[in-house]
C-alpha atoms as a PDB file:
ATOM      1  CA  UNK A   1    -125.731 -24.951 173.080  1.00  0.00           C
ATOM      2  CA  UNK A   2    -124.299 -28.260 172.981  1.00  0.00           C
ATOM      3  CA  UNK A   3    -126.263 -29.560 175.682  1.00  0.00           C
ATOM      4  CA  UNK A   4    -129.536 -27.839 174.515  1.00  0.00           C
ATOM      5  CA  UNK A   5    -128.625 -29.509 171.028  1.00  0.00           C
ATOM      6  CA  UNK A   6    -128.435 -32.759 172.456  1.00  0.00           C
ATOM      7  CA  UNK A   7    -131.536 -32.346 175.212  1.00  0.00           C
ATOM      8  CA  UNK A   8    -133.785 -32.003 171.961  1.00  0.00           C
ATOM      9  CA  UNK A   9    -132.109 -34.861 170.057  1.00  0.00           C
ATOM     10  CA  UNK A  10    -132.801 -37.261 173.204  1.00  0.00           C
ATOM     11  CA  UNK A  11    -136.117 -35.752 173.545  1.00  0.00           C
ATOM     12  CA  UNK A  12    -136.640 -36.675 169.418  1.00  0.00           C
ATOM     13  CA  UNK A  13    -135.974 -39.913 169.850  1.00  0.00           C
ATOM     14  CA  UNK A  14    -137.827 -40.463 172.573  1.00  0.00           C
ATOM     15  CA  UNK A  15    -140.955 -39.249 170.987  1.00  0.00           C
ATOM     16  CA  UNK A  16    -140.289 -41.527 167.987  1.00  0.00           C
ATOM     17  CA  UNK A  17    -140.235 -44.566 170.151  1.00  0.00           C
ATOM     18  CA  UNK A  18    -143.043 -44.019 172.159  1.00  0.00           C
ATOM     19  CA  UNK A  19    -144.797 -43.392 168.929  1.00  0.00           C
ATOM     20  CA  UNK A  20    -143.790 -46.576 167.118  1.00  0.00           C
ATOM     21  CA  UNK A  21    -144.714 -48.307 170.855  1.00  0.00           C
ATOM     22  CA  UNK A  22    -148.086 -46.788 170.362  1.00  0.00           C
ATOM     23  CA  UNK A  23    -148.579 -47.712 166.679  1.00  0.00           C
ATOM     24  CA  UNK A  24    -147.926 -51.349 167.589  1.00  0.00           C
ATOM     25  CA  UNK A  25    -150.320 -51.571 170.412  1.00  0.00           C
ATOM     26  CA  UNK A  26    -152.667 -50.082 168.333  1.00  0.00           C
ATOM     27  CA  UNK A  27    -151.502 -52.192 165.323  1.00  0.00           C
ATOM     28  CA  UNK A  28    -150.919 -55.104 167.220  1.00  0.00           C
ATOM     29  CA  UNK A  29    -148.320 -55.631 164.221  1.00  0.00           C
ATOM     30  CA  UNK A  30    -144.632 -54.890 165.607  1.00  0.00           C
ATOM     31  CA  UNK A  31    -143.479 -55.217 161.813  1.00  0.00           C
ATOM     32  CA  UNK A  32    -144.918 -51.613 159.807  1.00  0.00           C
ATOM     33  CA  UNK A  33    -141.877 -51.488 157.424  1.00  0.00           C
ATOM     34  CA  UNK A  34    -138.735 -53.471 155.718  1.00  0.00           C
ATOM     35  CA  UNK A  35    -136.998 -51.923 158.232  1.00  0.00           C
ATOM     36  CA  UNK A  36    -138.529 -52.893 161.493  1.00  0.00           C
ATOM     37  CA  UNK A  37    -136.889 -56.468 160.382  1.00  0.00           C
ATOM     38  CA  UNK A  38    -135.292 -57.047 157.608  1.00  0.00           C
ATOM     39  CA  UNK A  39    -135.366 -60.691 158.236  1.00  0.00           C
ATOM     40  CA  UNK A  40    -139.062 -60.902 159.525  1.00  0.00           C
ATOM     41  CA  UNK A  41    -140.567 -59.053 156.865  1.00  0.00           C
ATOM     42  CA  UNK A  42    -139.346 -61.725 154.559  1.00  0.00           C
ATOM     43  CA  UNK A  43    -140.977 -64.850 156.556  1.00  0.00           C
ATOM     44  CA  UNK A  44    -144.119 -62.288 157.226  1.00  0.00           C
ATOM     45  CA  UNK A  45    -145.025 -61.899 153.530  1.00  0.00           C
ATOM     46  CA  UNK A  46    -144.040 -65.558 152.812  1.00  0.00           C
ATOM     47  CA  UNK A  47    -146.687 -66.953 154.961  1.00  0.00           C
ATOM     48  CA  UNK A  48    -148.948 -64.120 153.798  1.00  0.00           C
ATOM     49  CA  UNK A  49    -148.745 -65.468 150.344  1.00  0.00           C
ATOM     50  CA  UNK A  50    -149.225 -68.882 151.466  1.00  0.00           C
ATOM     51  CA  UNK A  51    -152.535 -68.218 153.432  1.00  0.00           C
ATOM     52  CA  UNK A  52    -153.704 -66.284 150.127  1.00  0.00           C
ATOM     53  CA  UNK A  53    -153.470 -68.981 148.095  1.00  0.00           C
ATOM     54  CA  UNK A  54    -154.779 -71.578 150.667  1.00  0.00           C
ATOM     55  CA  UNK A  55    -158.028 -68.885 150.835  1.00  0.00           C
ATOM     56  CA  UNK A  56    -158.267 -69.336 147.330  1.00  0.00           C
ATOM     57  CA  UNK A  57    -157.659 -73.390 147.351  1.00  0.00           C
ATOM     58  CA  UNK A  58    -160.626 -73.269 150.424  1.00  0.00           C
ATOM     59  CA  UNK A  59    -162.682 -71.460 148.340  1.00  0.00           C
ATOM     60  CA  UNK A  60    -162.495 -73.899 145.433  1.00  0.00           C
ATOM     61  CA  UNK A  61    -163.089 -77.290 148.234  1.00  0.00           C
ATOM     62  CA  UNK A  62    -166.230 -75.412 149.500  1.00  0.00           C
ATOM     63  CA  UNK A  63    -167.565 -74.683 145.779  1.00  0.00           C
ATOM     64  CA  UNK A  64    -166.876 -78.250 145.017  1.00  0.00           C
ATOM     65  CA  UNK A  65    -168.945 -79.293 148.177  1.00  0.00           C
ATOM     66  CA  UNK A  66    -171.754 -77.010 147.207  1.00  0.00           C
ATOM     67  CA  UNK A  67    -171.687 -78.333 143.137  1.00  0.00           C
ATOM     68  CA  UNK A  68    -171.638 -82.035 144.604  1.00  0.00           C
ATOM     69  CA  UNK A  69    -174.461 -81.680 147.149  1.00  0.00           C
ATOM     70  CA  UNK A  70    -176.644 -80.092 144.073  1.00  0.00           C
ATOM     71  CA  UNK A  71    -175.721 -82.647 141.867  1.00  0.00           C
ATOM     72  CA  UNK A  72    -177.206 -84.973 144.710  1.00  0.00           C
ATOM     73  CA  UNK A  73    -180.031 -83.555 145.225  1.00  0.00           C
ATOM     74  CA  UNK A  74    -181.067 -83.467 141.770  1.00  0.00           C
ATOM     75  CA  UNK A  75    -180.271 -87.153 141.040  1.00  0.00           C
ATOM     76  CA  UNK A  76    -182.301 -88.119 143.966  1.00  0.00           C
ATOM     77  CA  UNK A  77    -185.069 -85.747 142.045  1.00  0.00           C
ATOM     78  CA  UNK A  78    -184.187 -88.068 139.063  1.00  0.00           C
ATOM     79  CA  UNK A  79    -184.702 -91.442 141.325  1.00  0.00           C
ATOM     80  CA  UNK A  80    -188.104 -90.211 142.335  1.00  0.00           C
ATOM     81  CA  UNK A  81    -188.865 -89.138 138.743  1.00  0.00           C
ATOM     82  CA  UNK A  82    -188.280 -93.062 138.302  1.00  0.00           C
ATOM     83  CA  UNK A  83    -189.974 -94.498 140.873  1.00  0.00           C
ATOM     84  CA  UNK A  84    -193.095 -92.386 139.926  1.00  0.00           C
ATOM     85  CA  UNK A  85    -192.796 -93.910 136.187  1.00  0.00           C
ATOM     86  CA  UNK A  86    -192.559 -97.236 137.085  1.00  0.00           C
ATOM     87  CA  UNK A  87    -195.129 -97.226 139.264  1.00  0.00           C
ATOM     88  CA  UNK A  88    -197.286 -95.921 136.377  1.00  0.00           C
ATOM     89  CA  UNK A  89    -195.964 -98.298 133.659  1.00  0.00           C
ATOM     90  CA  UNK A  90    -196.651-101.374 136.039  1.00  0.00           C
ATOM     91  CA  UNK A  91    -200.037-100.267 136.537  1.00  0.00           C
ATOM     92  CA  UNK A  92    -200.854 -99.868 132.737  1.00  0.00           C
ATOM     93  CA  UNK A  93    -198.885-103.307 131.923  1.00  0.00           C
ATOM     94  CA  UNK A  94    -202.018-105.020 133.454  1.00  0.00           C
ATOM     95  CA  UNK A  95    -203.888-105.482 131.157  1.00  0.00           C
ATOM     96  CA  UNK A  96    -207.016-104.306 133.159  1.00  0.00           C
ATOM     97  CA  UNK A  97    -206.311-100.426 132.356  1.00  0.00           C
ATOM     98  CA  UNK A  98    -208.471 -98.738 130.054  1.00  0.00           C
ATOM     99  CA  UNK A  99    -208.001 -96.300 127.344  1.00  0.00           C
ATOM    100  CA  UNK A 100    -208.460 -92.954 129.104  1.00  0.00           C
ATOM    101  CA  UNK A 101    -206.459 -93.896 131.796  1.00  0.00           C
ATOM    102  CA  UNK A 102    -203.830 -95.274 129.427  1.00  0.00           C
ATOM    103  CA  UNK A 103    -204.074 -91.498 128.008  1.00  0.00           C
ATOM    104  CA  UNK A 104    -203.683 -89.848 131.427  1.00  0.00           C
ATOM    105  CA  UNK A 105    -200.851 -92.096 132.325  1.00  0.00           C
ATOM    106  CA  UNK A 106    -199.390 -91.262 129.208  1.00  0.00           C
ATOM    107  CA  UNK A 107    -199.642 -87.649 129.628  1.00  0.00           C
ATOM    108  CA  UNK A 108    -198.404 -87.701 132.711  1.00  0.00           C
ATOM    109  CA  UNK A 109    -195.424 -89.971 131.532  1.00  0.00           C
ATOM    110  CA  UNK A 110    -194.629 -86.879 128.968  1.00  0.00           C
ATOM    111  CA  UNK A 111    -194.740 -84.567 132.083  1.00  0.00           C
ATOM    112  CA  UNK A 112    -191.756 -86.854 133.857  1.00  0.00           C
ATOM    113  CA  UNK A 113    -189.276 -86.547 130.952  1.00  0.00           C
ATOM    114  CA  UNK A 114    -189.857 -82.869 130.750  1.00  0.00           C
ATOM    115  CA  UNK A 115    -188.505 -83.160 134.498  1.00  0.00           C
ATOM    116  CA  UNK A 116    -186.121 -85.285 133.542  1.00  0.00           C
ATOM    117  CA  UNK A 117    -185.222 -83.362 130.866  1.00  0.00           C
ATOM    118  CA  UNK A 118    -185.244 -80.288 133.664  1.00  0.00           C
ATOM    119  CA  UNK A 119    -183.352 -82.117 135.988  1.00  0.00           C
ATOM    120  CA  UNK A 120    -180.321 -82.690 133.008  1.00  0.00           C
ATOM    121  CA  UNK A 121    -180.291 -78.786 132.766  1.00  0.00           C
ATOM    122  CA  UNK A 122    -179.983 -78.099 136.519  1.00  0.00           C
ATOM    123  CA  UNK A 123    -177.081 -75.655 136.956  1.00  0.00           C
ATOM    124  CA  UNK A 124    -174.810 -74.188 140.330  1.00  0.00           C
ATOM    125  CA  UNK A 125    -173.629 -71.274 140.119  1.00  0.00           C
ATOM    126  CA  UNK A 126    -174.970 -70.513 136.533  1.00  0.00           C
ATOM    127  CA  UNK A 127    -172.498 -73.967 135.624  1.00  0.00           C
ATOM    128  CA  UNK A 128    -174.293 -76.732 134.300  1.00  0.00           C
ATOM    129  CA  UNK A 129    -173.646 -79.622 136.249  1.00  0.00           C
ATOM    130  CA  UNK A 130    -174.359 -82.603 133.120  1.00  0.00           C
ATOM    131  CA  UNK A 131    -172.520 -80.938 130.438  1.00  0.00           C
ATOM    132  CA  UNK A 132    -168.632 -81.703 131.216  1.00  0.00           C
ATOM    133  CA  UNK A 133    -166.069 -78.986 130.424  1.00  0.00           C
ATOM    134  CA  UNK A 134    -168.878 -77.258 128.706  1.00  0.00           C
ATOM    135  CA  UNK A 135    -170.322 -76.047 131.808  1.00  0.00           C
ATOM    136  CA  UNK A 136    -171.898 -72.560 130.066  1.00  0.00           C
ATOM    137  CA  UNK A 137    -174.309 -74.905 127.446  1.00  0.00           C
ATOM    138  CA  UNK A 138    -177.450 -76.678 128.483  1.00  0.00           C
ATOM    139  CA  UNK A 139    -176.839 -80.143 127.680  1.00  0.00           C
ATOM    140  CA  UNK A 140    -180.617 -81.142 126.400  1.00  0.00           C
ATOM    141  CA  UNK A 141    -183.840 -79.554 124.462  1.00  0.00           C
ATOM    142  CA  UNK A 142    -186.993 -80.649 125.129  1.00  0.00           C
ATOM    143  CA  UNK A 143    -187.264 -81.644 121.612  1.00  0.00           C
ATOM    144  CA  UNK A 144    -184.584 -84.179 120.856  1.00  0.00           C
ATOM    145  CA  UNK A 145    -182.858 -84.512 124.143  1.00  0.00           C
ATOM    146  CA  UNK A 146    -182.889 -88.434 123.533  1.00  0.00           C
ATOM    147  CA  UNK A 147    -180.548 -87.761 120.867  1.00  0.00           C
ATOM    148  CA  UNK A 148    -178.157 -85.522 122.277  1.00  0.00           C
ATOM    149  CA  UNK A 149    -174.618 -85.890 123.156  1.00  0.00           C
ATOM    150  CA  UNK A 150    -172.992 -84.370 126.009  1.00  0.00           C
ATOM    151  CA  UNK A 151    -169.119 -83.425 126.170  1.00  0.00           C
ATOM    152  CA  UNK A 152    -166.897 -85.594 127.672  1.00  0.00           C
ATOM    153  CA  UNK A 153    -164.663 -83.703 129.202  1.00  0.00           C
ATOM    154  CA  UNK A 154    -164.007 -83.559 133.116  1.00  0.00           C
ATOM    155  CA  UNK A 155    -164.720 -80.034 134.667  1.00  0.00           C
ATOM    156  CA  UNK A 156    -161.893 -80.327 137.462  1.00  0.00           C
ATOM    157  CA  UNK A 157    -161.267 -77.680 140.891  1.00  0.00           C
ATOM    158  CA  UNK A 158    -157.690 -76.726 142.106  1.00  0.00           C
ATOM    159  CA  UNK A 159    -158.049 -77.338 145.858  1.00  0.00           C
ATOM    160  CA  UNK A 160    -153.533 -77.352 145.950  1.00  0.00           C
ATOM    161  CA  UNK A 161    -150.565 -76.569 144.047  1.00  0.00           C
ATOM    162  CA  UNK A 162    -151.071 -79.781 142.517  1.00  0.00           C
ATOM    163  CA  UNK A 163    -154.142 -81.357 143.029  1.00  0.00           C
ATOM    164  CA  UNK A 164    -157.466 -81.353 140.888  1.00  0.00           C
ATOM    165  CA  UNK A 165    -160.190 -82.850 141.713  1.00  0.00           C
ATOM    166  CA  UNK A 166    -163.378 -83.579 139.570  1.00  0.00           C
ATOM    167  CA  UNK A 167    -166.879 -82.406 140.094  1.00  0.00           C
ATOM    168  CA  UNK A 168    -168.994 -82.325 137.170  1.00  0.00           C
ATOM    169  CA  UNK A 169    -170.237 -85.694 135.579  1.00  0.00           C
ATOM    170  CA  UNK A 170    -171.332 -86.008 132.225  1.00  0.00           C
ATOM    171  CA  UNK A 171    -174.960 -86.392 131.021  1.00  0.00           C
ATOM    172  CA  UNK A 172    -174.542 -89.229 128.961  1.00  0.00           C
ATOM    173  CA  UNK A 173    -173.125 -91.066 132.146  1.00  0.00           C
ATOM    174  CA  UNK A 174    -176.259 -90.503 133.864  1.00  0.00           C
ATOM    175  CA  UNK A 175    -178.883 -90.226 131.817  1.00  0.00           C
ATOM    176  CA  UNK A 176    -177.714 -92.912 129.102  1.00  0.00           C
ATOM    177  CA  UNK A 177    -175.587 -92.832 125.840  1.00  0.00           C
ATOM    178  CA  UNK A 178    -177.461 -90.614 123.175  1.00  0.00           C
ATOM    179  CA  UNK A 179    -180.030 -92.337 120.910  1.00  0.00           C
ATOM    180  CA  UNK A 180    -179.410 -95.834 122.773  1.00  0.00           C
ATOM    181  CA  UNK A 181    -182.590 -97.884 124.272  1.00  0.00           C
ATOM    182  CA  UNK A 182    -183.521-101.442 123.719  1.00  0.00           C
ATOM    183  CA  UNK A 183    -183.919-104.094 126.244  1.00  0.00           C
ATOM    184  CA  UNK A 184    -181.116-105.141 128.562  1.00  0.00           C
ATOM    185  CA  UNK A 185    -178.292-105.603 128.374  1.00  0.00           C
ATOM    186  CA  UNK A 186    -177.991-102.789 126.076  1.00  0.00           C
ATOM    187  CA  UNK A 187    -175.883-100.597 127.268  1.00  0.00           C
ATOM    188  CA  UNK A 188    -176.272 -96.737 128.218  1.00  0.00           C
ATOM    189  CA  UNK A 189    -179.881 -97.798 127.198  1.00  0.00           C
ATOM    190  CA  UNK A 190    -181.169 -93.484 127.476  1.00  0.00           C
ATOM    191  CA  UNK A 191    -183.348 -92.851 129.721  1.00  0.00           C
ATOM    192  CA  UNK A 192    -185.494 -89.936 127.773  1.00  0.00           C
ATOM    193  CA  UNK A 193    -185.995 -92.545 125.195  1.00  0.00           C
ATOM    194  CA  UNK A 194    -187.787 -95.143 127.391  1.00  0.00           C
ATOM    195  CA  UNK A 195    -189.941 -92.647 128.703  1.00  0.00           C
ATOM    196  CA  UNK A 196    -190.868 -91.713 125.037  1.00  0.00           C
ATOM    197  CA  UNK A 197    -191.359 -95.713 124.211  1.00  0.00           C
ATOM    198  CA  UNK A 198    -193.468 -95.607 127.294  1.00  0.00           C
ATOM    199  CA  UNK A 199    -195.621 -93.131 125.810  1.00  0.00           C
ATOM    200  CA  UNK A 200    -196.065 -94.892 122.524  1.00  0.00           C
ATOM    201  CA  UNK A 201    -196.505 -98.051 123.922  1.00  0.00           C
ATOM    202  CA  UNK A 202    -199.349 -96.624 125.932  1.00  0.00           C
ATOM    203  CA  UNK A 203    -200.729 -95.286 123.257  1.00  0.00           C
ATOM    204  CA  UNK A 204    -200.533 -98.698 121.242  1.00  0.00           C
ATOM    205  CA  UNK A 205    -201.821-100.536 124.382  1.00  0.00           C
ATOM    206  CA  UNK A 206    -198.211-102.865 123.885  1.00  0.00           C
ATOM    207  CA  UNK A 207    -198.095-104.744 127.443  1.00  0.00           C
ATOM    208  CA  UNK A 208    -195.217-107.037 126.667  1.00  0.00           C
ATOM    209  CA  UNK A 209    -193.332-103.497 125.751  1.00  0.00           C
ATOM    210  CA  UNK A 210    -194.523-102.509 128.716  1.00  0.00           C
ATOM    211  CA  UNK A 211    -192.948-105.070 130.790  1.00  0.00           C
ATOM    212  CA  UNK A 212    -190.111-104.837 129.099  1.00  0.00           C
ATOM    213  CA  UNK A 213    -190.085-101.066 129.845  1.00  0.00           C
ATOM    214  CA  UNK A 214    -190.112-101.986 133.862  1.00  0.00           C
ATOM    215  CA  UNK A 215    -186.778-103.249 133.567  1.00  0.00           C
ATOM    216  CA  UNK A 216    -184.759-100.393 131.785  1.00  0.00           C
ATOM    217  CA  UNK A 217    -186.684 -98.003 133.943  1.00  0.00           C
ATOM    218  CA  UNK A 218    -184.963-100.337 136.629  1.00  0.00           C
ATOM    219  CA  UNK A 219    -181.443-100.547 134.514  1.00  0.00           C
ATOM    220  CA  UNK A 220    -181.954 -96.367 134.223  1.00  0.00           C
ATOM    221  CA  UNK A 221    -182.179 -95.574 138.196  1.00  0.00           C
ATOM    222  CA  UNK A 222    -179.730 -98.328 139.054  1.00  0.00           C
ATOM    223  CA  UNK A 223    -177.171 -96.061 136.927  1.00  0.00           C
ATOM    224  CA  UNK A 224    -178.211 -93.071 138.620  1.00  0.00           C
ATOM    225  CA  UNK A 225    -177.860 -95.265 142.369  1.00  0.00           C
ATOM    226  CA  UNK A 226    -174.092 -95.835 140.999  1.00  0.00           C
ATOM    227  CA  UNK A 227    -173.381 -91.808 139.859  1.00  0.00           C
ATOM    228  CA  UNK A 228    -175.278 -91.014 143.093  1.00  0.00           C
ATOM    229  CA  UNK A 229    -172.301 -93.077 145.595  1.00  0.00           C
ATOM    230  CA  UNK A 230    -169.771 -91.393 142.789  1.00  0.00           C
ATOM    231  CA  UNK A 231    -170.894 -88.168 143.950  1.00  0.00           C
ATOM    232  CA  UNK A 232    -171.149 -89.064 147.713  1.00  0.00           C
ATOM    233  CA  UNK A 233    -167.560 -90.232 147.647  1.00  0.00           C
ATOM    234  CA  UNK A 234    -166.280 -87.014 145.604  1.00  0.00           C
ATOM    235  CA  UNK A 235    -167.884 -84.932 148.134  1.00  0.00           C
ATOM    236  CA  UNK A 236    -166.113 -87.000 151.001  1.00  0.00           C
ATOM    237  CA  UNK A 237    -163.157 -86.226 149.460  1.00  0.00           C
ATOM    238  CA  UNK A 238    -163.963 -82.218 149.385  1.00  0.00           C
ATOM    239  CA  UNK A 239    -164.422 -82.884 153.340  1.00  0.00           C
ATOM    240  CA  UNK A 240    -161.240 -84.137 153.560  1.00  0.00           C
ATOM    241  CA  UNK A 241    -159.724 -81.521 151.561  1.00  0.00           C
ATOM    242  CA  UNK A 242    -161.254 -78.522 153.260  1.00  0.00           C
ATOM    243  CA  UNK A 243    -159.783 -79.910 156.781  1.00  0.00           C
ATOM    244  CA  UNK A 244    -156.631 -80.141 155.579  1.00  0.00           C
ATOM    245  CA  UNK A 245    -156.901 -76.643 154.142  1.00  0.00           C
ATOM    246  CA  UNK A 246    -157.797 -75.409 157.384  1.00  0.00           C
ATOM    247  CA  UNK A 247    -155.350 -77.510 159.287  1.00  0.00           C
ATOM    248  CA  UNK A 248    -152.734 -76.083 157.252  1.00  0.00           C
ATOM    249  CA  UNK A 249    -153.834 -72.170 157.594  1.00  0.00           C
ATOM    250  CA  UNK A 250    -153.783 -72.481 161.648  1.00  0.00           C
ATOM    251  CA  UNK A 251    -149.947 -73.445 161.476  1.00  0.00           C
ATOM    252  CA  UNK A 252    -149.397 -70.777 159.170  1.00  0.00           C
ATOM    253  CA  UNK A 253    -150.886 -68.635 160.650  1.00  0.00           C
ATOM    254  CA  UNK A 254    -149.776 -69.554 164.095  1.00  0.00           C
ATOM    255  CA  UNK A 255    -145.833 -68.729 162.367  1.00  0.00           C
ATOM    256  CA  UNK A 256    -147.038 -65.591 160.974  1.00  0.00           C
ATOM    257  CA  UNK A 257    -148.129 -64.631 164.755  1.00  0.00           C
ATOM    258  CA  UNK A 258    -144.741 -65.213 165.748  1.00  0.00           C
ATOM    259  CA  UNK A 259    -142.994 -63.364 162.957  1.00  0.00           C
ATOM    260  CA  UNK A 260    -145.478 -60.074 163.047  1.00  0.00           C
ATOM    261  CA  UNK A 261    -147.758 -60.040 166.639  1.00  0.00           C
ATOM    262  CA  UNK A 262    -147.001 -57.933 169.417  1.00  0.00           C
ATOM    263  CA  UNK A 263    -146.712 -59.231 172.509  1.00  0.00           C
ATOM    264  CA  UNK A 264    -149.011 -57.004 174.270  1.00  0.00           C
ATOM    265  CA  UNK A 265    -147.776 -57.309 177.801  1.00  0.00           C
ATOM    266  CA  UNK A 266    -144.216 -56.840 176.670  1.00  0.00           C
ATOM    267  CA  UNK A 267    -145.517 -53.472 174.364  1.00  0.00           C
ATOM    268  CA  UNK A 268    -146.932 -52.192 176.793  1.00  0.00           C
ATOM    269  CA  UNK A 269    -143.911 -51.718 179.573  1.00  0.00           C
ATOM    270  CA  UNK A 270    -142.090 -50.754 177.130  1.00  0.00           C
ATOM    271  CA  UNK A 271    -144.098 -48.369 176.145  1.00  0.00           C
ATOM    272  CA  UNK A 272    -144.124 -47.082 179.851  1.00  0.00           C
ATOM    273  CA  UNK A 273    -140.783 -46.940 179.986  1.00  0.00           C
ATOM    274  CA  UNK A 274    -139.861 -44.871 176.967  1.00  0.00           C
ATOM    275  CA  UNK A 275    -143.251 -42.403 178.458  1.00  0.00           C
ATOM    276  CA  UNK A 276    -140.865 -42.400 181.934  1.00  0.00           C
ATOM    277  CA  UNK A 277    -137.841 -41.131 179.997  1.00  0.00           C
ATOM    278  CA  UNK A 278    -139.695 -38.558 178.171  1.00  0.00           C
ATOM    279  CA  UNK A 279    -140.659 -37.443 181.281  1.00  0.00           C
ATOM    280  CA  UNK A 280    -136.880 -37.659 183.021  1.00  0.00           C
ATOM    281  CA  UNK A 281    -136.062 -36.109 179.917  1.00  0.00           C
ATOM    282  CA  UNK A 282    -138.497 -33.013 180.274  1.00  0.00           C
ATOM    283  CA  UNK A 283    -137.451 -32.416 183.915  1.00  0.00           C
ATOM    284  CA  UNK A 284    -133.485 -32.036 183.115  1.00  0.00           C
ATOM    285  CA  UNK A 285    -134.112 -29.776 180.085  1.00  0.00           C
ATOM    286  CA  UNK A 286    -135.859 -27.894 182.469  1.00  0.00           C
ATOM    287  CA  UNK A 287    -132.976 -27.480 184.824  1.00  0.00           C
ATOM    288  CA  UNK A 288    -130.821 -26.839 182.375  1.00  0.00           C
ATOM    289  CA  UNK A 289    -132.345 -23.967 180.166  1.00  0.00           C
ATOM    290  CA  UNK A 290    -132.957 -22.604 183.898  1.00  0.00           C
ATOM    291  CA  UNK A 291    -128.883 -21.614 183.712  1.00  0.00           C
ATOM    292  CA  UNK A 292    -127.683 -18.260 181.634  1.00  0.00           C
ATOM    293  CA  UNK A 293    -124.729 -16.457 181.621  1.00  0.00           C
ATOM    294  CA  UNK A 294    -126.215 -13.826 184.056  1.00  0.00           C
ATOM    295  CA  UNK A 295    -126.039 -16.477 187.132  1.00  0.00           C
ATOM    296  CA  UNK A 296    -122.147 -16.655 186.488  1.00  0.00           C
ATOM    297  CA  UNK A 297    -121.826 -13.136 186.744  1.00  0.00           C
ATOM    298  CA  UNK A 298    -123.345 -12.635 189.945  1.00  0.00           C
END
């Protein structure tokens, strides 16, 4: 009995082993439980936490990237809004134009600061980009966008434990400081108001205004040349950022390897082994429950 008792003990643990052995090839984790290492499960979920929040930090540097290279792409949309006006002002401020075309260029000068206007509005992600902290208001109206103010406030990503960095820029920094215009050097002369004094001084047939309008048109995309480097650097930065990130998640996750991966080669001759002794085991059992009483008595 005793040695029956202890054949099927052996035989127990054996099977438990080779199991485990074939739950971590299968795994390719040799760490299932607290106790499989008390020490290494500590370090495991350490460096799991870490790589969570660096997933979450990555995913902030990429949204960053992606607000940034919209908010380019509509301020070069704004530069060519520009371009198209002054070319239009400069040929009414001839002198030579006459009224209808003064009315078309007009009317077409109306249908640039809707864009404009459109362009102030543009969102990523549902956030508007012109609006500061306030990212869930359109900053402008068609109506009186000359006249309103933007917030202030700096909308700002986590990409570390202790690092923000800024994306959004506000309107008023771009498009001019609400109900401003005037001849230079005014400052944060707005740019939906020149394009309305445009209009009226077509429609008054001003040419000195006119002229005058050619250089805040000027003064108005030089501003949005300066937001437009602002932007390229910011998004430099978010390059920067995102290889670090990454940097950092290989090491970790090169130490979490260590703590919790199998070494396959290893796993597997072990796993051989303990399948060997089951079947060393299998063969004495059988030699032993072969003996009974009845061949002592013989």
């Amino acid at each position: 009995m005793m040695q029956n008792t202890q054949l099927l003990k052996n035989l127990r643990n054996t099977n438990m082993g080779i199991v485990e052995g074939q739950n971590k090839l299968a795994t390719g984790q040799r760490i299932h439980r607290p106790g499989d290492d008390p020490i290494g499960i500590g370090y495991l979920l350490r460096y799991n936490t870490e790589l969570s929040r660096s997933d979450e930090f990555l995913e902030n540097a990429r949204t960053g990237t992606g607000w940034l290279n919209t908010t380019d792409s509509v301020l070069q949309q704004a530069t060519h809004v520009l371009q198209r006006a002054r070319v239009l002002t400069q040929q009414a401020s001839t002198g030579t134009t006459p009224e209808d075309a003064r009315k078309q260029i007009a009317a077409e000068i109306e249908q640039l600061k809707q864009q404009m206007i459109a362009i102030g509005n543009s969102t990523y992600n549902g956030r508007y980009l012109f609006n500061g902290q306030k990212t869930d208001v359109a900053p402008y109206t068609n109506d009186d966008a000359a006249y309103q103010t933007t917030d202030d406030g700096m909308y700002f990503l986590n990409v570390s434990a202790s690092v923000s960095v800024p994306v959004s820029i506000t309107g008023e920094k771009v498009f001019g400081t609400a109900g401003q215009a005037g001849p230079p050097p005014v400052p944060g002369d707005n740019v939906f108001q020149v394009l309305d004094d445009i209009v009226k001084h077509l429609e008054n047939n001003d040419q000195d205004a006119l002229l005058a309008d050619l250089a805040l048109i000027d003064g108005a995309a030089d501003r949005i040349s300066f937001n437009l480097a602002e932007v390229g650097a910011r998004t430099n930065r978010f390059a920067l950022v995102e290889e670090r990130i990454l940097d950092e998640q290989i090491g970790l996750k090169e130490l979490r390897s260590k703590v919790g991966d199998v070494d396959m080669a290893e796993a597997i001759i072990d796993l051989q082994l303990k399948e060997n002794v089951l079947q060393a085991s299998l063969a004495t059992g059988a030699k032993i429950m072969q003996v009974s009483l009845a061949d002592f008595l013989r």
